[in-house]
C-alpha atoms as a PDB file:
ATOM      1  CA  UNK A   1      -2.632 -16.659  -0.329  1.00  0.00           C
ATOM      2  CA  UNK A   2       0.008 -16.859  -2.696  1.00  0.00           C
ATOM      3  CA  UNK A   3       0.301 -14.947  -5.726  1.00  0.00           C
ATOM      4  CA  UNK A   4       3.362 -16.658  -7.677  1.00  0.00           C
ATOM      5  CA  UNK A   5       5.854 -14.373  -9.362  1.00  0.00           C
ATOM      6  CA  UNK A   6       3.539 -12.660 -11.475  1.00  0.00           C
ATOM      7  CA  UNK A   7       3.208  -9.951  -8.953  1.00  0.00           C
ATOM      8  CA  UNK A   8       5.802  -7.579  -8.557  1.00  0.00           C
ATOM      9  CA  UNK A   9       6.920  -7.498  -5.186  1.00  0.00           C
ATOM     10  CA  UNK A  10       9.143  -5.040  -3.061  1.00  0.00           C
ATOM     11  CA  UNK A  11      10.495  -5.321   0.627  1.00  0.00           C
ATOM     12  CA  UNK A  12       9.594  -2.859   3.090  1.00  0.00           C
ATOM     13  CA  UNK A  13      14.089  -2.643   3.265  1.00  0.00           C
ATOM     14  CA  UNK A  14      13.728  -1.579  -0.595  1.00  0.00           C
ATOM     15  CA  UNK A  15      11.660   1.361   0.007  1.00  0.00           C
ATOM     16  CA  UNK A  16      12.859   5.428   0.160  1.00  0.00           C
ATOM     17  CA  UNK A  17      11.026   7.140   2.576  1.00  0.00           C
ATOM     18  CA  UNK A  18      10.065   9.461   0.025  1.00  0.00           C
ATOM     19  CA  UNK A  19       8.533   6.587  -2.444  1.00  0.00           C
ATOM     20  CA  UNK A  20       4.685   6.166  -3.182  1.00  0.00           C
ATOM     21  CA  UNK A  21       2.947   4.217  -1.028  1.00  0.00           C
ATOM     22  CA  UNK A  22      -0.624   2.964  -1.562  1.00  0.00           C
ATOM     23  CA  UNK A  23      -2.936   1.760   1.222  1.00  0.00           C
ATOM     24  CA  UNK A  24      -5.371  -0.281   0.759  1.00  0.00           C
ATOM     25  CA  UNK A  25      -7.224  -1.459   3.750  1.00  0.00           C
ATOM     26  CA  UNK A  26     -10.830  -0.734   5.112  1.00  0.00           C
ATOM     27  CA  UNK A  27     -11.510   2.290   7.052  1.00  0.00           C
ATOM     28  CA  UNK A  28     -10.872   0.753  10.464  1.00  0.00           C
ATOM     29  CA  UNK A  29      -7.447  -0.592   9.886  1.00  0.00           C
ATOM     30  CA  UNK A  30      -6.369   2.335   8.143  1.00  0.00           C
ATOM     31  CA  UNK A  31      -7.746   4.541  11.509  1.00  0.00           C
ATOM     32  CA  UNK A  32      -5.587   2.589  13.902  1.00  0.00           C
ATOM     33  CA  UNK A  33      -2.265   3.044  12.325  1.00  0.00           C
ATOM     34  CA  UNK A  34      -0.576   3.442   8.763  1.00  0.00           C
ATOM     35  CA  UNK A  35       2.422   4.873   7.053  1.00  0.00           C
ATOM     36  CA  UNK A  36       2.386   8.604   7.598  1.00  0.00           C
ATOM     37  CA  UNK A  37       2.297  10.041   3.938  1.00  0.00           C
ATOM     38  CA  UNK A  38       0.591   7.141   2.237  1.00  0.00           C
ATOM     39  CA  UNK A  39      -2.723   7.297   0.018  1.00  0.00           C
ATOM     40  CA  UNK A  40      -5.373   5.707   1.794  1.00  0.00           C
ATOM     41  CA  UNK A  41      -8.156   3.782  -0.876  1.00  0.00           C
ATOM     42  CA  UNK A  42      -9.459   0.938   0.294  1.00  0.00           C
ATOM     43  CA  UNK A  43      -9.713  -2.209  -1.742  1.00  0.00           C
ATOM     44  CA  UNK A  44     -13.437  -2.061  -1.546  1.00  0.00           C
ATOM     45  CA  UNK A  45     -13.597   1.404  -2.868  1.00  0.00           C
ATOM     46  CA  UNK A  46     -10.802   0.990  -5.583  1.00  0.00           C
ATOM     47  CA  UNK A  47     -12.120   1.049  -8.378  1.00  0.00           C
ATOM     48  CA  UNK A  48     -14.895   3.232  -8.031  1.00  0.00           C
ATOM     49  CA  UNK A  49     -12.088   5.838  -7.042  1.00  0.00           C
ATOM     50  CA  UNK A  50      -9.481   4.629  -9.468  1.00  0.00           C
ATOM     51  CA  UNK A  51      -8.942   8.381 -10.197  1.00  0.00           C
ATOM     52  CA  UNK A  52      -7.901   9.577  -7.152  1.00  0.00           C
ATOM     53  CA  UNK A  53      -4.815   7.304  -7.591  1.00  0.00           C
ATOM     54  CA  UNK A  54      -3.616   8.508 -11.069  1.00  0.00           C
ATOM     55  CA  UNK A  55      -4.094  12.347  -9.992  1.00  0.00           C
ATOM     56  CA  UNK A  56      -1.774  11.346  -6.747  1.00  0.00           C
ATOM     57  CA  UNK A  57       0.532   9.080  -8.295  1.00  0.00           C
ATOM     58  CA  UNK A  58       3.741  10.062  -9.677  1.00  0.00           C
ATOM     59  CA  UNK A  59       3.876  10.293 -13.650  1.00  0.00           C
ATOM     60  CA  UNK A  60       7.196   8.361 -14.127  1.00  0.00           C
ATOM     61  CA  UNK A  61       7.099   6.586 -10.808  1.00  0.00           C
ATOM     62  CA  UNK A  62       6.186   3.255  -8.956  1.00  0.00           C
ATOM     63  CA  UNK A  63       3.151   2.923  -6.794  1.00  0.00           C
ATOM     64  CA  UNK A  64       3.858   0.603  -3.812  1.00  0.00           C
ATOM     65  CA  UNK A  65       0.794  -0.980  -2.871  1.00  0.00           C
ATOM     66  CA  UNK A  66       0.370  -2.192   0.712  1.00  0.00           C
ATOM     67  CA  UNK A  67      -2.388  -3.846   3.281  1.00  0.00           C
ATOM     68  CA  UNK A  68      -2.135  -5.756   6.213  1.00  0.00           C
ATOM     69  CA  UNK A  69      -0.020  -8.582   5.023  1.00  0.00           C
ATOM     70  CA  UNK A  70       0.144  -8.418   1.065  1.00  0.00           C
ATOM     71  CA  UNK A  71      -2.780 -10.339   0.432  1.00  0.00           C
ATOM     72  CA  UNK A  72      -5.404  -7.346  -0.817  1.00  0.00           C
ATOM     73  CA  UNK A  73      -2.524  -5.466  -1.970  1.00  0.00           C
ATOM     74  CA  UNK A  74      -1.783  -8.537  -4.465  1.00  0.00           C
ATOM     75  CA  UNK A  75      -4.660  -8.152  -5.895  1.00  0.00           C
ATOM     76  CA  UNK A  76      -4.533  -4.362  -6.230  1.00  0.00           C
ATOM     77  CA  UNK A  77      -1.101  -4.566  -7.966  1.00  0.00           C
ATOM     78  CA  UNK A  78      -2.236  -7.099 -10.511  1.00  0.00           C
ATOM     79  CA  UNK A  79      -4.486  -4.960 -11.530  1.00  0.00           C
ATOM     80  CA  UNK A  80      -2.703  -1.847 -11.779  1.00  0.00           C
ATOM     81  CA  UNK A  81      -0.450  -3.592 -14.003  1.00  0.00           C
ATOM     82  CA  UNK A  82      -3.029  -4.446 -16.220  1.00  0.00           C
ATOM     83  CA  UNK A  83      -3.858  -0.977 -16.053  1.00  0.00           C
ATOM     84  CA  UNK A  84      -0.583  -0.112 -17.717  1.00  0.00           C
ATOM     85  CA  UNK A  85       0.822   1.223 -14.478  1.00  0.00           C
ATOM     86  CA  UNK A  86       3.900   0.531 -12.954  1.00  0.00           C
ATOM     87  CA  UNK A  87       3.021  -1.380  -9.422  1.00  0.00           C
ATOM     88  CA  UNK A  88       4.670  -3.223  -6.874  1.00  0.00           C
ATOM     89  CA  UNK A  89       3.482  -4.848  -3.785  1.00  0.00           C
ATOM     90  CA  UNK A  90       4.480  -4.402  -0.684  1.00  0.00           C
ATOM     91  CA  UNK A  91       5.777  -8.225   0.503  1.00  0.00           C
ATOM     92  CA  UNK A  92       4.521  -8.707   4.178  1.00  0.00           C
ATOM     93  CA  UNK A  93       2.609  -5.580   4.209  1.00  0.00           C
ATOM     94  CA  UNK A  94       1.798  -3.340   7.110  1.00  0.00           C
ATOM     95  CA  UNK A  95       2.870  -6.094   9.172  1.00  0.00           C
ATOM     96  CA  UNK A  96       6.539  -6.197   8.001  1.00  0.00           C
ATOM     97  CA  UNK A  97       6.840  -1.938   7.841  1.00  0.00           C
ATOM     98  CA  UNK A  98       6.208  -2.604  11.473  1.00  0.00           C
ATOM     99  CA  UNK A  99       8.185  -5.271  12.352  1.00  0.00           C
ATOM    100  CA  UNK A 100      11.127  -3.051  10.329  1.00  0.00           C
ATOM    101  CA  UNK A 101      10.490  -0.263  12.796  1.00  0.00           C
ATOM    102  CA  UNK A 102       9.299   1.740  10.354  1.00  0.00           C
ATOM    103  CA  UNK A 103       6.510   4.258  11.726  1.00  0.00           C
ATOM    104  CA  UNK A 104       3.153   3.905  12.013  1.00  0.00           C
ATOM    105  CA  UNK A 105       0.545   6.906  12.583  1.00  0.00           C
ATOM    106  CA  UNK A 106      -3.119   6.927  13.806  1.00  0.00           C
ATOM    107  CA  UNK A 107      -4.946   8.887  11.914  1.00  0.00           C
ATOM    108  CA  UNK A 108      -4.474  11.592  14.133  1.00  0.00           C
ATOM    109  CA  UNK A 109      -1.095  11.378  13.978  1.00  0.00           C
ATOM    110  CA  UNK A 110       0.464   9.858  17.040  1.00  0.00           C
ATOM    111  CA  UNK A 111       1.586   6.084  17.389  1.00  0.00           C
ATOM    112  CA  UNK A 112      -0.654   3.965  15.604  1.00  0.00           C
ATOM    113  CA  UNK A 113      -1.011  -0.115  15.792  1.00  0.00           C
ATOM    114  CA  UNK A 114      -1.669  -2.284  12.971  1.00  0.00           C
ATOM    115  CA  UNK A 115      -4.735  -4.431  12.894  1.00  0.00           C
END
C-alpha cells in the first residue's frame, strides 16, 4: 500500500531512543515482540481509546506511529494529523526497527519476534 507523500514519514535511523513511539498492531503481534517503552493501541481499538494517546503523548512532541510494516500505521498518522497532532510514521515499521537491530521485547520482557 502506498500512501504518497502526504504522510509524514520517519526512518527507524531518525529516531532517539527516548522519542514517542506508538504501536499499533492487534493484540497478538504486539505479545510476540515490540519496542520496549512504546504505547501499545491497536488500530482496531483506536479510536474508541483515542484518549489514552493524548494523556501519554508528549504536549510539544511528535508521536511516531508504527505496525508491522507501515501500512496500519499510515493510516493512523493521517489521521492524527487531521486531528491537529503532530504524527509521523514509522517507514518499514516493526520490520525495519528489527532489521536495524534495534530491540524487540515480548511482552514479558525478554527477546521478542515480530509477526
Amino acid at each position: 500500500m502506498v500512501f504518497g507523500s502526504q504522510v509524514p514519514t520517519v526512518g527507524v535511523d531518525e529516531l532517539a531512543g527516548d522519542d514517542f513511539l506508538l504501536d499499533v498492531r492487534e493484540d497478538d503481534e504486539w505479545q510476540a515482540g515490540h519496542a520496549a517503552g512504546a504505547l501499545h493501541l491497536p488500530m482496531s481499538e483506536f479510536v474508541a481509546r483515542y484518549g489514552e494517546l493524548t494523556e501519554a503523548a508528549p504536549q510539544d512532541g511528535r508521536v511516531n506511529v508504527i505496525c508491522r510494516s507501515g501500512g496500519r500505521s499510515a493510516q493512523v498518522t493521517m489521521y492524527l494529523g487531521q486531528q491537529g497532532i503532530d504524527a509521523v510514521n514509522v517507514a518499514g515499521g516493526m520490520e525495519a526497527w528489527a532489521a536495524a537491530g534495534r530491540p524487540v521485547v515480548d511482552d514479558k520482557g525478554q527477546p521478542g519476534t515480530v509477526v
